[in-house]
Protein backbone atom coordinates (compact mmCIF):
# COMPACT_ATOMS: atom_id res chain seq x y z
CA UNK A 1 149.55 -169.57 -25.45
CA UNK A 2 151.49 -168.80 -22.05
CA UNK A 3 154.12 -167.16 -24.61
CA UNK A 4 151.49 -164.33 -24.98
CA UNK A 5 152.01 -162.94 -21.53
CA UNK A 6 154.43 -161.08 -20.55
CA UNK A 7 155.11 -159.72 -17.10
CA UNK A 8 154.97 -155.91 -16.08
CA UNK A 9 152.31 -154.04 -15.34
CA UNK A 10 148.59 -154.09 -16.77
CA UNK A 11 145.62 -151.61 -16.85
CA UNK A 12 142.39 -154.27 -16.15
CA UNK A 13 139.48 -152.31 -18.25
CA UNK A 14 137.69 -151.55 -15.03
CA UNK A 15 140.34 -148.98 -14.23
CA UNK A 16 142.43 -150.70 -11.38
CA UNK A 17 146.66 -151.87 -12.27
CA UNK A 18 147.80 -155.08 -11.77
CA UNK A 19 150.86 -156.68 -11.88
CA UNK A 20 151.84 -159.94 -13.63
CA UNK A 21 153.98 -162.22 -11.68
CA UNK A 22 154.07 -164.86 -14.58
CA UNK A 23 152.34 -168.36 -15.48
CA UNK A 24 151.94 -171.05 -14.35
CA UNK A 25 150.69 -174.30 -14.92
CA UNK A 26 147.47 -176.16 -12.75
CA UNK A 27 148.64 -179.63 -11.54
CA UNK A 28 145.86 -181.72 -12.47
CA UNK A 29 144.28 -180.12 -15.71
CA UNK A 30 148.05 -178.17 -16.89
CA UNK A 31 145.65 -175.43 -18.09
CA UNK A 32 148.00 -172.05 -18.04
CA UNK A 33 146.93 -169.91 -15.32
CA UNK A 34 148.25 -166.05 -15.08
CA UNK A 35 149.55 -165.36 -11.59
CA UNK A 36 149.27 -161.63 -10.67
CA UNK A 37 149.18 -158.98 -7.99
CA UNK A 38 146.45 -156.12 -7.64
CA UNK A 39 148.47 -152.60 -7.24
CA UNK A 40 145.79 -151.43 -4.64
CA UNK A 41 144.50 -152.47 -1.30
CA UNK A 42 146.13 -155.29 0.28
CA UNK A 43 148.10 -156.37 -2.43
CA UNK A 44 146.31 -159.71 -3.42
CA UNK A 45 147.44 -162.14 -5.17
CA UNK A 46 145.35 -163.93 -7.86
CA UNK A 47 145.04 -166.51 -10.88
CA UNK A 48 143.40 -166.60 -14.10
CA UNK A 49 143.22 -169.15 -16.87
CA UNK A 50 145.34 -167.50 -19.32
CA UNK A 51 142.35 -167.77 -22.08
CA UNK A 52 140.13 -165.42 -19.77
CA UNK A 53 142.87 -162.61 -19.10
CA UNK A 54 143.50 -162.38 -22.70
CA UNK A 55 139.89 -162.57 -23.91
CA UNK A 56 137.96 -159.52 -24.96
CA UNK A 57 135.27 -157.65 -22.60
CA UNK A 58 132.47 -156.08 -23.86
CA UNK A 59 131.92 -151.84 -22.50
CA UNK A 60 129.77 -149.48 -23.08
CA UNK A 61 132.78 -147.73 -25.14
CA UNK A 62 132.58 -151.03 -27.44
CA UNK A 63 134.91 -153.86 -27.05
CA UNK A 64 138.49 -153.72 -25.19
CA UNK A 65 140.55 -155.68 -23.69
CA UNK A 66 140.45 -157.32 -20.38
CA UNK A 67 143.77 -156.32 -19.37
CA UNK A 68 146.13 -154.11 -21.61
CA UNK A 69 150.04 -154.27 -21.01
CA UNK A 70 151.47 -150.55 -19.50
CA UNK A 71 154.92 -151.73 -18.73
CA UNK A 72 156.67 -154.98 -19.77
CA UNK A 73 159.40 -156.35 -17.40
């Protein structure tokens, strides 16, 4: 499943760019986590179970995305 991320840059559906880092692994469960940086602000850094980032939101538009690729690395 970590195969399905790529890193570059991603539009999150709430309107704000974020950049994956890459994936990585949690030591004691080895679920795949998606380490990225938010392109605003100070710059955090974040993770998220590679299941939720690719899972579909629900919007008043319909369904989309959670985040959609911009710019692969």
């Amino acid at each position: 499943m970590q195969s399905k991320i790529r890193r570059g840059i991603y539009w999150h559906y709430k309107g704000k760019r974020y950049e994956v880092l890459d994936v990585a692994r949690h030591s004691e469960s080895e679920e795949w986590l998606v380490v990225y940086r938010a392109l605003y602000g100070d710059y955090g850094l974040w993770v998220r179970p590679v299941t939720l980032f690719l899972e579909p939101v629900a919007t008043p538009e319909g369904e989309a995305p959670r985040f959609a690729l911009e710019k692969a690395f």
